[in-house]
PDB file of N, CA and C in Angstrom:
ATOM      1  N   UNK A   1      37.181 -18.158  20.516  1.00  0.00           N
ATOM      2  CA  UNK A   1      38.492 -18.482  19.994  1.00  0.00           C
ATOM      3  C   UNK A   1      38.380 -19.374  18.763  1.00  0.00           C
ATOM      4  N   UNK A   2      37.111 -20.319  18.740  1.00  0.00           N
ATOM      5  CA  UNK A   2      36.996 -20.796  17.851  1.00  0.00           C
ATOM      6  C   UNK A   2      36.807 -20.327  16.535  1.00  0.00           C
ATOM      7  N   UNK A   3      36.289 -19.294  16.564  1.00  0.00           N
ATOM      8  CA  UNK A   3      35.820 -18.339  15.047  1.00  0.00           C
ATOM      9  C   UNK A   3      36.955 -17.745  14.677  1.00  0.00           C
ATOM     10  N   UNK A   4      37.544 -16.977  15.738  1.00  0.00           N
ATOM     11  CA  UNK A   4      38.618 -15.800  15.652  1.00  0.00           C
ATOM     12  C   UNK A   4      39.960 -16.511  14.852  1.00  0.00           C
ATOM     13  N   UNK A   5      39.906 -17.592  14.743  1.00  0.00           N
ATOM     14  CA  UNK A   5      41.435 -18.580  14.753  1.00  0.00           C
ATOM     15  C   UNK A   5      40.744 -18.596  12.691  1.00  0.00           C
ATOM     16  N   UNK A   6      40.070 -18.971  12.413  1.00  0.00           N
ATOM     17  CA  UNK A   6      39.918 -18.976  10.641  1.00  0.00           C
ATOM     18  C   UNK A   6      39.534 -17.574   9.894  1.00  0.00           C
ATOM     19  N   UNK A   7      39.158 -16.492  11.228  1.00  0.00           N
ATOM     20  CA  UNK A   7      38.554 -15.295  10.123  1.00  0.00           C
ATOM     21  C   UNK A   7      40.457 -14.529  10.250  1.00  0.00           C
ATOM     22  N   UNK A   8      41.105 -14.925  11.656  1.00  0.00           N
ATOM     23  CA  UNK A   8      42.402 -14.328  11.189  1.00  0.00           C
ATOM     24  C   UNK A   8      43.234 -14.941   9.857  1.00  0.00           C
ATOM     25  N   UNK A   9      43.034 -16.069   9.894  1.00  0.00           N
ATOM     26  CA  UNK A   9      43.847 -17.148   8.763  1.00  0.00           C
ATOM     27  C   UNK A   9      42.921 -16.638   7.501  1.00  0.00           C
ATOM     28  N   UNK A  10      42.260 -16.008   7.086  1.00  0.00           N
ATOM     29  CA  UNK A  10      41.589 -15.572   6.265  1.00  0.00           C
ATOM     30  C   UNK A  10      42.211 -14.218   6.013  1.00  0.00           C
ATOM     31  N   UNK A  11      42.091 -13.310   6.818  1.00  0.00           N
ATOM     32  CA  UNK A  11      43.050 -11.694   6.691  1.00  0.00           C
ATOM     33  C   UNK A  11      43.957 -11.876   6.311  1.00  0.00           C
ATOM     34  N   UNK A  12      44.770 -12.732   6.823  1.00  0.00           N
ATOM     35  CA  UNK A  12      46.530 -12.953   6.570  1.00  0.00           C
ATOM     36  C   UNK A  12      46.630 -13.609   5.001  1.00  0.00           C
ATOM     37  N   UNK A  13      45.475 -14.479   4.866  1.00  0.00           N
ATOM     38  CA  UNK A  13      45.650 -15.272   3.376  1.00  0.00           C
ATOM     39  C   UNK A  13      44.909 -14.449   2.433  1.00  0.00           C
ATOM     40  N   UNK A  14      44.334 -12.810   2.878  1.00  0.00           N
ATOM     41  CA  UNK A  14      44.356 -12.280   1.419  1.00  0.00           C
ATOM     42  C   UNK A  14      45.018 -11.594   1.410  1.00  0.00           C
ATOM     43  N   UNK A  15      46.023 -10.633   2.595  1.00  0.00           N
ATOM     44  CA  UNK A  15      46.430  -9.779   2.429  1.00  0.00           C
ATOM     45  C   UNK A  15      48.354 -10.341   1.965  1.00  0.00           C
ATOM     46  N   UNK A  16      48.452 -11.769   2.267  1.00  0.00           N
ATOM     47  CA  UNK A  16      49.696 -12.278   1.379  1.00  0.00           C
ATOM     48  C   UNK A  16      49.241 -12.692   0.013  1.00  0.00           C
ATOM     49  N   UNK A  17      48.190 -12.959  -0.157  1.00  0.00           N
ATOM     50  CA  UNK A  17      47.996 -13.090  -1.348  1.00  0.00           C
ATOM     51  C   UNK A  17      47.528 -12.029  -2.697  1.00  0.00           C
ATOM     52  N   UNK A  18      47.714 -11.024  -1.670  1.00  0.00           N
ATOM     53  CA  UNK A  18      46.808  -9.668  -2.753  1.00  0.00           C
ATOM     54  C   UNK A  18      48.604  -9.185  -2.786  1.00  0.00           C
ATOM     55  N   UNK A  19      49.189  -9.533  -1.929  1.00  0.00           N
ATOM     56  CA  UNK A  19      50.774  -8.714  -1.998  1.00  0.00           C
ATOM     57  C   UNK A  19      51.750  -9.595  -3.245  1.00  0.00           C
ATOM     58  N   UNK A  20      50.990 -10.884  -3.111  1.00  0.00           N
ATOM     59  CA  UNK A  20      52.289 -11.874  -4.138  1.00  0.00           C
ATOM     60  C   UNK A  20      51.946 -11.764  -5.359  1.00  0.00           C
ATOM     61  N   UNK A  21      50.455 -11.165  -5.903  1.00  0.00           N
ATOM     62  CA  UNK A  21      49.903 -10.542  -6.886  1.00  0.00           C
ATOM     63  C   UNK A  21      50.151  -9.567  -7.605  1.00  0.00           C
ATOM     64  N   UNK A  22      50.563  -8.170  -6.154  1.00  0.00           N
ATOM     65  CA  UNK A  22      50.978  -6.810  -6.841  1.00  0.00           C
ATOM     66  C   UNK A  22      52.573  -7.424  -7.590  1.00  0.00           C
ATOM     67  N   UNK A  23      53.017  -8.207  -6.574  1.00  0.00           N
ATOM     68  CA  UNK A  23      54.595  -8.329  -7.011  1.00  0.00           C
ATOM     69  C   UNK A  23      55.014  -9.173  -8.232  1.00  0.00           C
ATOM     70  N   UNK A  24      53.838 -10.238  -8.689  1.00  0.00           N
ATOM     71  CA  UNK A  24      53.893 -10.926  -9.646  1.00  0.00           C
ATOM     72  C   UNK A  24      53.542 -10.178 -10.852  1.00  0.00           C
ATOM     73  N   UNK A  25      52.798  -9.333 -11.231  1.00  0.00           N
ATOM     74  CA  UNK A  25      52.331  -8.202 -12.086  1.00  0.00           C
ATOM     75  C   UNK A  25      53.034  -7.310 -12.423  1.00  0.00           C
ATOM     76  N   UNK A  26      54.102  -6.838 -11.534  1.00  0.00           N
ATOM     77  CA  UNK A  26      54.588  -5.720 -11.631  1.00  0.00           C
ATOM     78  C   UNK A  26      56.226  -6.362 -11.933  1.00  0.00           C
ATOM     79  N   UNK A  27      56.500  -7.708 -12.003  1.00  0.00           N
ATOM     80  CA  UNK A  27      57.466  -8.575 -12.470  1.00  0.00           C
ATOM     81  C   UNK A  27      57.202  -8.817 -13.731  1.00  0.00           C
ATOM     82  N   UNK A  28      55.859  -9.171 -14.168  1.00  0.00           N
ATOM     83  CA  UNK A  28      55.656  -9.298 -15.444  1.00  0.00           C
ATOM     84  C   UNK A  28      55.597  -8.083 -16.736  1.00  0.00           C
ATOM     85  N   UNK A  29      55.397  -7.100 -15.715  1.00  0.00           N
ATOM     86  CA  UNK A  29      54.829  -5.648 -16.480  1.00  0.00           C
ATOM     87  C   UNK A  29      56.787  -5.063 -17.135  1.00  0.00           C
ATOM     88  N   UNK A  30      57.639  -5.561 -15.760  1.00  0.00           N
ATOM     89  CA  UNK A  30      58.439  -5.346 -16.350  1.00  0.00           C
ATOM     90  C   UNK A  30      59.587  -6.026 -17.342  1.00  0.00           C
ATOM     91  N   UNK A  31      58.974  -6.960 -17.232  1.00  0.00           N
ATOM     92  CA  UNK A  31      59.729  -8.100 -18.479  1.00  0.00           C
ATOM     93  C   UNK A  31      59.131  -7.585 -19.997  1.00  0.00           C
ATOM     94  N   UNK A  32      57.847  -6.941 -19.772  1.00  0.00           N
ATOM     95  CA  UNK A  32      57.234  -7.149 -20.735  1.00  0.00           C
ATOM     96  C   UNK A  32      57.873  -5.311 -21.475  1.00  0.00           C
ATOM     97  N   UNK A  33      58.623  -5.156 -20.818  1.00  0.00           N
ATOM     98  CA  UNK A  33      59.547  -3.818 -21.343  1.00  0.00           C
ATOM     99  C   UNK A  33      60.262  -3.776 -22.384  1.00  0.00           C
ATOM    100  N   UNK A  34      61.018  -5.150 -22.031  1.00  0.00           N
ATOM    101  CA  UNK A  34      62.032  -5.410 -22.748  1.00  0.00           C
ATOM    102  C   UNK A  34      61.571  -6.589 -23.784  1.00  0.00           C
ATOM    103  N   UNK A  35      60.463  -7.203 -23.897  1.00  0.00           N
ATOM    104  CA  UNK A  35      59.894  -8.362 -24.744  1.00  0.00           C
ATOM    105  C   UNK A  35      58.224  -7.678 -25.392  1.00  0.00           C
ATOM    106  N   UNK A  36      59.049  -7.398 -26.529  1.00  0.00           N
ATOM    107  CA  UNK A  36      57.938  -7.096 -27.347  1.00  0.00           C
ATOM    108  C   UNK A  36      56.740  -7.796 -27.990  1.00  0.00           C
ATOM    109  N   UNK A  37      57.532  -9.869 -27.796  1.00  0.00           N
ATOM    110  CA  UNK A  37      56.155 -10.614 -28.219  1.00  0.00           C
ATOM    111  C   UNK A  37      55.359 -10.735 -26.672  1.00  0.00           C
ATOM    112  N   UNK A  38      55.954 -10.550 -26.164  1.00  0.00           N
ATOM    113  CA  UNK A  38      54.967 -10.777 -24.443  1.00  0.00           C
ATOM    114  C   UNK A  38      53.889  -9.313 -24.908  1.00  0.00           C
ATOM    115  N   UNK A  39      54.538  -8.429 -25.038  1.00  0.00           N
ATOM    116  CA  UNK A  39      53.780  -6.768 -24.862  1.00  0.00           C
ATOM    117  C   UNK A  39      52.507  -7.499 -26.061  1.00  0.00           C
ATOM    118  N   UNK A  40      52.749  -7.377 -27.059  1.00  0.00           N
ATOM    119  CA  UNK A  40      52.291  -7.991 -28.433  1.00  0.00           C
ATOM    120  C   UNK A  40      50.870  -9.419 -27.937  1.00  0.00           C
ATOM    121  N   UNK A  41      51.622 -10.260 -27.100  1.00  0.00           N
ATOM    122  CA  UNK A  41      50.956 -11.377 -27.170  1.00  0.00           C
ATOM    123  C   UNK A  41      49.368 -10.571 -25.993  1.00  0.00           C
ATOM    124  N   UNK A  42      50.059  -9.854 -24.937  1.00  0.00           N
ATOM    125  CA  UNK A  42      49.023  -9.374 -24.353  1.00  0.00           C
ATOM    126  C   UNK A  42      47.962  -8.348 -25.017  1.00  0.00           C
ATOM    127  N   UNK A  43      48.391  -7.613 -25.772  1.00  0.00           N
ATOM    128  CA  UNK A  43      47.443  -7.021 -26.504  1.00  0.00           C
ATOM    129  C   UNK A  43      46.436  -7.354 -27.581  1.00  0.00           C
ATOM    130  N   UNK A  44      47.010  -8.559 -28.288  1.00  0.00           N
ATOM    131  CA  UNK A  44      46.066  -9.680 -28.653  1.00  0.00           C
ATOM    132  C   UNK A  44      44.686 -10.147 -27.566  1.00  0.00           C
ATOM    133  N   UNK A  45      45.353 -10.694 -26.026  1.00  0.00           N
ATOM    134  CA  UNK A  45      44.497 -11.070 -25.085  1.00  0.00           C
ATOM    135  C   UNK A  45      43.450 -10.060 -24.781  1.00  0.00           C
ATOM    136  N   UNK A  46      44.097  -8.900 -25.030  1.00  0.00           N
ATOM    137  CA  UNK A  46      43.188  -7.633 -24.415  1.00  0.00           C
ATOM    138  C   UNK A  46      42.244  -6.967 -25.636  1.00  0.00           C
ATOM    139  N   UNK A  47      42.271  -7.958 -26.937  1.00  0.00           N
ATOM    140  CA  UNK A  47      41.756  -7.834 -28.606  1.00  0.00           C
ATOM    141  C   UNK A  47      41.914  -6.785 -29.421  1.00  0.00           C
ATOM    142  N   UNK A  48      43.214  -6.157 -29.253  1.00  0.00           N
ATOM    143  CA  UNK A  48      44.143  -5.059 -29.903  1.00  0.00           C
ATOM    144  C   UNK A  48      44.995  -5.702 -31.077  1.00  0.00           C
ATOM    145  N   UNK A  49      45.689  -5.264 -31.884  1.00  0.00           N
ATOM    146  CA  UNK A  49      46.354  -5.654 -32.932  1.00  0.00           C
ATOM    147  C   UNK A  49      47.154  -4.537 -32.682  1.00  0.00           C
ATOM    148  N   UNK A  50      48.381  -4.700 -32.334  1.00  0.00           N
ATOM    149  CA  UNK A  50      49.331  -3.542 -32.848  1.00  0.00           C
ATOM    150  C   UNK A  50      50.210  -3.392 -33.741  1.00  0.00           C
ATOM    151  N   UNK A  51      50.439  -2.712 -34.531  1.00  0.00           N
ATOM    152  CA  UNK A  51      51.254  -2.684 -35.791  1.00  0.00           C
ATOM    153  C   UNK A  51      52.671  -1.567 -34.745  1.00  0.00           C
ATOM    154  N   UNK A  52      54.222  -1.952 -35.708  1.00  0.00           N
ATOM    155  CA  UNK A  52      55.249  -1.435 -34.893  1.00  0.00           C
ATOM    156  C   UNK A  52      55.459   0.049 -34.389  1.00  0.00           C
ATOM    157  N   UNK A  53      54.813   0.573 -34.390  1.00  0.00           N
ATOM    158  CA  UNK A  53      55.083   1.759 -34.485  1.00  0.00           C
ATOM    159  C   UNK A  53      53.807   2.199 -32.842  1.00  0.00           C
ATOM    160  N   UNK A  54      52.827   0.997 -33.078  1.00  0.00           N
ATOM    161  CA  UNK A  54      52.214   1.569 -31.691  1.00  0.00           C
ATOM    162  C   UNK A  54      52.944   0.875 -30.534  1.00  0.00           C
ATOM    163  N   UNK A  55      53.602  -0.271 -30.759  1.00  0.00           N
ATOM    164  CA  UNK A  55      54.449  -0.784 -30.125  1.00  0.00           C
ATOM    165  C   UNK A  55      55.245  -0.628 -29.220  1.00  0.00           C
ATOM    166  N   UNK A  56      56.324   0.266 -30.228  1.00  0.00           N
ATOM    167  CA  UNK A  56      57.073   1.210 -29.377  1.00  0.00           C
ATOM    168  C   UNK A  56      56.866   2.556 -28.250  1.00  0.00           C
ATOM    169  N   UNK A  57      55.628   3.112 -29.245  1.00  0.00           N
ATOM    170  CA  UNK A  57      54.778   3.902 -27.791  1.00  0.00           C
ATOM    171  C   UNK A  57      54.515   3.467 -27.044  1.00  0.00           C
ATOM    172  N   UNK A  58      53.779   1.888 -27.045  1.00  0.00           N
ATOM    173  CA  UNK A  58      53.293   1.006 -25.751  1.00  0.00           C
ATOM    174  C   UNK A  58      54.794   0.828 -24.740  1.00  0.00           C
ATOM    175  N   UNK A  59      55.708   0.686 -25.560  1.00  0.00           N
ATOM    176  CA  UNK A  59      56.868   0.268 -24.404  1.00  0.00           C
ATOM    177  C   UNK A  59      57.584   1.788 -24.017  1.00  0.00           C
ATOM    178  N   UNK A  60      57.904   2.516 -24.641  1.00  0.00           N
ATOM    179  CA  UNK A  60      57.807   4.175 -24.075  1.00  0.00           C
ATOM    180  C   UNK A  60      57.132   4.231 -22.636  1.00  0.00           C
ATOM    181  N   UNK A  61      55.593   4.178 -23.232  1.00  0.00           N
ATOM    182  CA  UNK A  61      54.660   4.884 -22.225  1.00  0.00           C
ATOM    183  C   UNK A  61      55.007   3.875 -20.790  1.00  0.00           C
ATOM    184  N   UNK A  62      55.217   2.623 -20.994  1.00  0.00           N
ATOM    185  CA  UNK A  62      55.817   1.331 -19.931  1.00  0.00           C
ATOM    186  C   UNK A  62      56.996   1.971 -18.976  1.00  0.00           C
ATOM    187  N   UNK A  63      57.980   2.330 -19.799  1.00  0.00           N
ATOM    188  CA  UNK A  63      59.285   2.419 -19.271  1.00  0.00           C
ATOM    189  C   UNK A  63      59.148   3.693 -18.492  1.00  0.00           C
ATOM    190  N   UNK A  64      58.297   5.135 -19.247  1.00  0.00           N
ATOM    191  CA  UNK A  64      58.256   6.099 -18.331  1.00  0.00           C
ATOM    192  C   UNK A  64      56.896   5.840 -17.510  1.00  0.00           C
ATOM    193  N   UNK A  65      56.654   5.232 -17.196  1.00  0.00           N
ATOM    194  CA  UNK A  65      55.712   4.620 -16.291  1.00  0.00           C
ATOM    195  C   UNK A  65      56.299   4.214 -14.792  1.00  0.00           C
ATOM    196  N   UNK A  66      56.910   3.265 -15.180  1.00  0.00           N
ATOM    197  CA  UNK A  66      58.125   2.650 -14.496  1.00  0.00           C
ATOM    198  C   UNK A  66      59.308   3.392 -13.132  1.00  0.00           C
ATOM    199  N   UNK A  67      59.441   4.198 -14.400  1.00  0.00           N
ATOM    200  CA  UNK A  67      60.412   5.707 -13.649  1.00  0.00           C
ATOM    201  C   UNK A  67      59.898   6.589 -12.996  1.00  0.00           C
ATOM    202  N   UNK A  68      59.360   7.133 -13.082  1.00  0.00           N
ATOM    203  CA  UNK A  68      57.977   7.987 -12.707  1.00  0.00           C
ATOM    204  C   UNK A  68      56.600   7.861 -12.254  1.00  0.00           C
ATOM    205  N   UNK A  69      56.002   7.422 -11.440  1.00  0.00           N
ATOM    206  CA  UNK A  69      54.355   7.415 -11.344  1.00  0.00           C
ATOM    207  C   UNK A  69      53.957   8.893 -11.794  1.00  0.00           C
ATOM    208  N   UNK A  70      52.648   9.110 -12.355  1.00  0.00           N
ATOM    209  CA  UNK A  70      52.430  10.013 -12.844  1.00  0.00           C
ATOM    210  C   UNK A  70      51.187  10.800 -11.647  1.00  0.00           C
ATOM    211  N   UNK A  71      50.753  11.952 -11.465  1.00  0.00           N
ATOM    212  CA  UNK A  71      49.588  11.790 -10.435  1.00  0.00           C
ATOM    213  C   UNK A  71      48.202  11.870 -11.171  1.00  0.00           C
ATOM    214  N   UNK A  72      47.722  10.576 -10.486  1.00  0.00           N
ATOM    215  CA  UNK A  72      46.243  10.586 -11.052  1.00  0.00           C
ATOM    216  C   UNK A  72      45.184  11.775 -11.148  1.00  0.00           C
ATOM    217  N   UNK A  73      44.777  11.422 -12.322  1.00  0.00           N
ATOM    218  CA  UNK A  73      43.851  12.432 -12.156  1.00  0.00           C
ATOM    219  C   UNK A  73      44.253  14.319 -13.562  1.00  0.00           C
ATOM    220  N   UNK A  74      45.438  13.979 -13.449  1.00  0.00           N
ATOM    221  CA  UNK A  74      45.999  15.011 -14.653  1.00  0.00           C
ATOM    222  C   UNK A  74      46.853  14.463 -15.746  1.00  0.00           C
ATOM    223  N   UNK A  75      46.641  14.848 -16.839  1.00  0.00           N
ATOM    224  CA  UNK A  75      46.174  14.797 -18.107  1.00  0.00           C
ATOM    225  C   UNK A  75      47.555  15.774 -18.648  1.00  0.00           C
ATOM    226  N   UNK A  76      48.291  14.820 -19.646  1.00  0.00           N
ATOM    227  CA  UNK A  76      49.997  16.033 -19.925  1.00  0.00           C
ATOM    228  C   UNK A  76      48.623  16.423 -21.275  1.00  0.00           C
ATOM    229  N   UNK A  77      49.324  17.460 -21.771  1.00  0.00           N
ATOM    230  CA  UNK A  77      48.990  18.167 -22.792  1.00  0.00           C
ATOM    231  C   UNK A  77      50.211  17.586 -24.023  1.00  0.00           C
ATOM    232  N   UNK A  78      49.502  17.584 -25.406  1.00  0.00           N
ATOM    233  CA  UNK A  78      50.440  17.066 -26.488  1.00  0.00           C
ATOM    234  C   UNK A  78      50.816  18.207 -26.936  1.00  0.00           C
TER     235      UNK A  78
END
């Protein structure tokens, strides 16, 4: 009982913490829809430069992202 009592408090503290993660990310992903210096400031972090025009594709490809999951693994045709 002694072991069992910290490896459960361990399960429970990643699996709330891997959940307050997806939900914090996916809060930010969508702010960052509508805020183009957030979109902007992250692509700097990620060592991209975007000029306006890729911009707006970046928030496109976001928004139908958003609406839609796409299924992994296939590839749209241009």
């Amino acid at each position: 009982m002694e072991i069992a009592i910290p490896i459960i408090t361990l399960v429970v503290g990643l699996i709330a913490g891997f959940a307050i993660g997806v939900f914090y990310l996916r809060r930010q992903l969508t702010k960052m829809q509508s805020d183009p210096q957030a979109l902007q400031k992250m692509a700097q972090q990620m060592g991209y430069n975007l000029n306006g025009k890729q911009m707006q594709r970046a928030q496109q490809m976001m928004k139908q992202q958003g609406q839609k999951p796409q299924a992994s693994g296939k590839r749209r045709k241009k």
